[in-house]
C-alpha atoms as a PDB file:
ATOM      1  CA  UNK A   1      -3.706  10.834 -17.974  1.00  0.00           C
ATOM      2  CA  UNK A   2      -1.763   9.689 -15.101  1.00  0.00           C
ATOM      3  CA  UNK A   3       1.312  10.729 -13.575  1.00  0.00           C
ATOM      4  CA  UNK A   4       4.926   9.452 -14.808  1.00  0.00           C
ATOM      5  CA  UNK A   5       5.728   6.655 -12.489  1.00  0.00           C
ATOM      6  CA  UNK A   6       9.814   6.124 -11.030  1.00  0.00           C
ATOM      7  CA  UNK A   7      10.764   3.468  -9.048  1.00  0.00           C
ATOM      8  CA  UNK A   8      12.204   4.278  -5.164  1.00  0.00           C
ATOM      9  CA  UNK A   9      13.816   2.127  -2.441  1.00  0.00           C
ATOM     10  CA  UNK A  10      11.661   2.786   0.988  1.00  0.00           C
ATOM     11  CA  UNK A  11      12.140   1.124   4.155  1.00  0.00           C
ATOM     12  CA  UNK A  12       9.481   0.166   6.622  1.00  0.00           C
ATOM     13  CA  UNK A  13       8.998  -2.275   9.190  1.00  0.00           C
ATOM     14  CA  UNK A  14       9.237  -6.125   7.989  1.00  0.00           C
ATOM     15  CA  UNK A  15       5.416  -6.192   9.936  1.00  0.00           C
ATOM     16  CA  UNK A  16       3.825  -2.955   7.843  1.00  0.00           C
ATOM     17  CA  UNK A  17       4.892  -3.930   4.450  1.00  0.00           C
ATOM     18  CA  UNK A  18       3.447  -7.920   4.863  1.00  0.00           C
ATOM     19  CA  UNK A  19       0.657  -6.581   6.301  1.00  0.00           C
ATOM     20  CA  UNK A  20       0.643  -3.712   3.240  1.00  0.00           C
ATOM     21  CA  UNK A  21       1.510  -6.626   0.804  1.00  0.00           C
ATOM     22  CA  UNK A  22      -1.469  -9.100   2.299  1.00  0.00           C
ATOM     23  CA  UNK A  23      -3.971  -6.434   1.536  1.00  0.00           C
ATOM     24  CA  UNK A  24      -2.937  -5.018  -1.654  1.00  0.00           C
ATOM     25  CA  UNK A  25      -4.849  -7.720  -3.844  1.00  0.00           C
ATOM     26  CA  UNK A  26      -4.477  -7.250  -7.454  1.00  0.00           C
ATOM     27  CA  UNK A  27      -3.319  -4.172  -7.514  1.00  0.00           C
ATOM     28  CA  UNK A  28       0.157  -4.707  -5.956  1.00  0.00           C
ATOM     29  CA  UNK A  29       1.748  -3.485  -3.129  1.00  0.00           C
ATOM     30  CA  UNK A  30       3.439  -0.389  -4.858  1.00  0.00           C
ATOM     31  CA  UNK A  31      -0.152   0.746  -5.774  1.00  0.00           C
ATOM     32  CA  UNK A  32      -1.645   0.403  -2.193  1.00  0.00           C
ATOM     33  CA  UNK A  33       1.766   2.159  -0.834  1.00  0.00           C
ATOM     34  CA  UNK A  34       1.245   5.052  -3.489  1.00  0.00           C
ATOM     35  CA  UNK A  35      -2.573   5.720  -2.497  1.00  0.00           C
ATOM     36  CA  UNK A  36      -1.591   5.538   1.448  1.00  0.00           C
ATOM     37  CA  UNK A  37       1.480   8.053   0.392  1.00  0.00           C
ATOM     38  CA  UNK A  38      -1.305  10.165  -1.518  1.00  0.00           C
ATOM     39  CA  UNK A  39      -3.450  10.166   1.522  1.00  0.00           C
ATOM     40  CA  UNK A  40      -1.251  11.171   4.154  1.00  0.00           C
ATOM     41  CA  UNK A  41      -0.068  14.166   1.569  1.00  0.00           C
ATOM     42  CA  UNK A  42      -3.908  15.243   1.426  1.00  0.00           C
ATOM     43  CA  UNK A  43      -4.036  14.986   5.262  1.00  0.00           C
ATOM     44  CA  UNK A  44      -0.837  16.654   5.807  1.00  0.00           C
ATOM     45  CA  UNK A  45      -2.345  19.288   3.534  1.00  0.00           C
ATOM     46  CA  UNK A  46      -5.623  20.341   5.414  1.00  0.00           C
ATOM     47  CA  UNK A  47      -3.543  20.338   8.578  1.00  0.00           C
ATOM     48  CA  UNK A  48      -1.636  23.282   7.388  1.00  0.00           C
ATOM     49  CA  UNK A  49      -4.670  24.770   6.262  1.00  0.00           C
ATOM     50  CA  UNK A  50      -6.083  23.989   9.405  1.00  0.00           C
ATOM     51  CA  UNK A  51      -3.224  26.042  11.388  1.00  0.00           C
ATOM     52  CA  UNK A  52      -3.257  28.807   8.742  1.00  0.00           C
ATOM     53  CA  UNK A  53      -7.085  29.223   9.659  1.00  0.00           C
ATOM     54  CA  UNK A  54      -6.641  28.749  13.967  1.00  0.00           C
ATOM     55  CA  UNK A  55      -3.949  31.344  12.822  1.00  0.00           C
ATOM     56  CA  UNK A  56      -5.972  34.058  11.570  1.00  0.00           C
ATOM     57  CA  UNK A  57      -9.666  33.252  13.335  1.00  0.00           C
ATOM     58  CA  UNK A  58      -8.374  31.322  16.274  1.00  0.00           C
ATOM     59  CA  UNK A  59      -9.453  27.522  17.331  1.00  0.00           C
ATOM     60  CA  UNK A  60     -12.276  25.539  16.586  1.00  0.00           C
ATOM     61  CA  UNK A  61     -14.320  24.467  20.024  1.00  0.00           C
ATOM     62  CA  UNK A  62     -15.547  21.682  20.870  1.00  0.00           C
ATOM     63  CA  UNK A  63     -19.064  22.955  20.902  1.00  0.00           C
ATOM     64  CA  UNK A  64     -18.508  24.235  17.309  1.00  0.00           C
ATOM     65  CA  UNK A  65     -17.327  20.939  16.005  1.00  0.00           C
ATOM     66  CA  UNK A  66     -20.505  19.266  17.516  1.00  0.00           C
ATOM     67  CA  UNK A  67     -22.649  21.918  16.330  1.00  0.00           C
ATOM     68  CA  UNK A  68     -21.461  21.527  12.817  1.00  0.00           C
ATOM     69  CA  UNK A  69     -21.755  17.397  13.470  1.00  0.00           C
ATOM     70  CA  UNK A  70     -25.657  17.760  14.430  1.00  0.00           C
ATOM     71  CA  UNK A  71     -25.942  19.816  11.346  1.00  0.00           C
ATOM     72  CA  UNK A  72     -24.334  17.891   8.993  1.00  0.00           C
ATOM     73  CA  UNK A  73     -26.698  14.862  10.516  1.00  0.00           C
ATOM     74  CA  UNK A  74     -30.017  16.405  10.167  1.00  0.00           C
ATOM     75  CA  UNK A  75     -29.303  17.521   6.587  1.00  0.00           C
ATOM     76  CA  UNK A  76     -28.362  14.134   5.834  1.00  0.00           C
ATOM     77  CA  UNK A  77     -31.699  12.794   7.595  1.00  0.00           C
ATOM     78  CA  UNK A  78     -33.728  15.312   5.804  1.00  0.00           C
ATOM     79  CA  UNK A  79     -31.898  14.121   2.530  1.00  0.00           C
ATOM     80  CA  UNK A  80     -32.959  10.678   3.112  1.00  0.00           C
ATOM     81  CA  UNK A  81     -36.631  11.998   4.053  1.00  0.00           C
ATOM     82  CA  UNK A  82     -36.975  13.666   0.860  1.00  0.00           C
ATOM     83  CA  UNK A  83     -35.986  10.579  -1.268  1.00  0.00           C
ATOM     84  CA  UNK A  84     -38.025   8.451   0.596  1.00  0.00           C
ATOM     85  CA  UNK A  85     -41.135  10.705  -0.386  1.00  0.00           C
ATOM     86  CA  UNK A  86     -39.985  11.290  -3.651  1.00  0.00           C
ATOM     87  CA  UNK A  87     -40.210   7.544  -4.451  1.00  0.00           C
END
């Protein structure tokens, strides 16, 4: 079931909301401008859980973020390895 819907008055740049309006496509524009809305909520979310985190354990490095990258890469290749030699 989906959330109750209400109708608001935003403002935004004349540029933005063509642009938002050009790419909407059948959905409409109030559809596209709800799941960018939605978005930026879920981002603004993991940010604070991102500074509650740096809070208690400190700040991700860069080496740490690249060393989780590589990881993340090589289980995906080995993922892909498998399937290939399971077909």
């Amino acid at each position: 079931m989906s959330d109750a819907t209400g109708k608001y008055s935003i403002t935004m740049p004349q540029s933005i909301a063509e642009a938002a309006k050009a790419r909407s496509g059948p959905s409409g524009l109030s559809a596209y401008v709800a799941a960018a809305v939605a978005r930026q909520i879920e981002r603004d979310n993991l940010n604070e859980l991102i500074q509650v985190a740096e809070a208690e354990h400190g700040p991700v490095t860069d080496e740490e973020i690249q060393a989780l990258r590589n990881q993340l890469r090589e289980s995906r290749q080995q993922q892909s390895q498998d399937g290939a030699n399971a077909a």
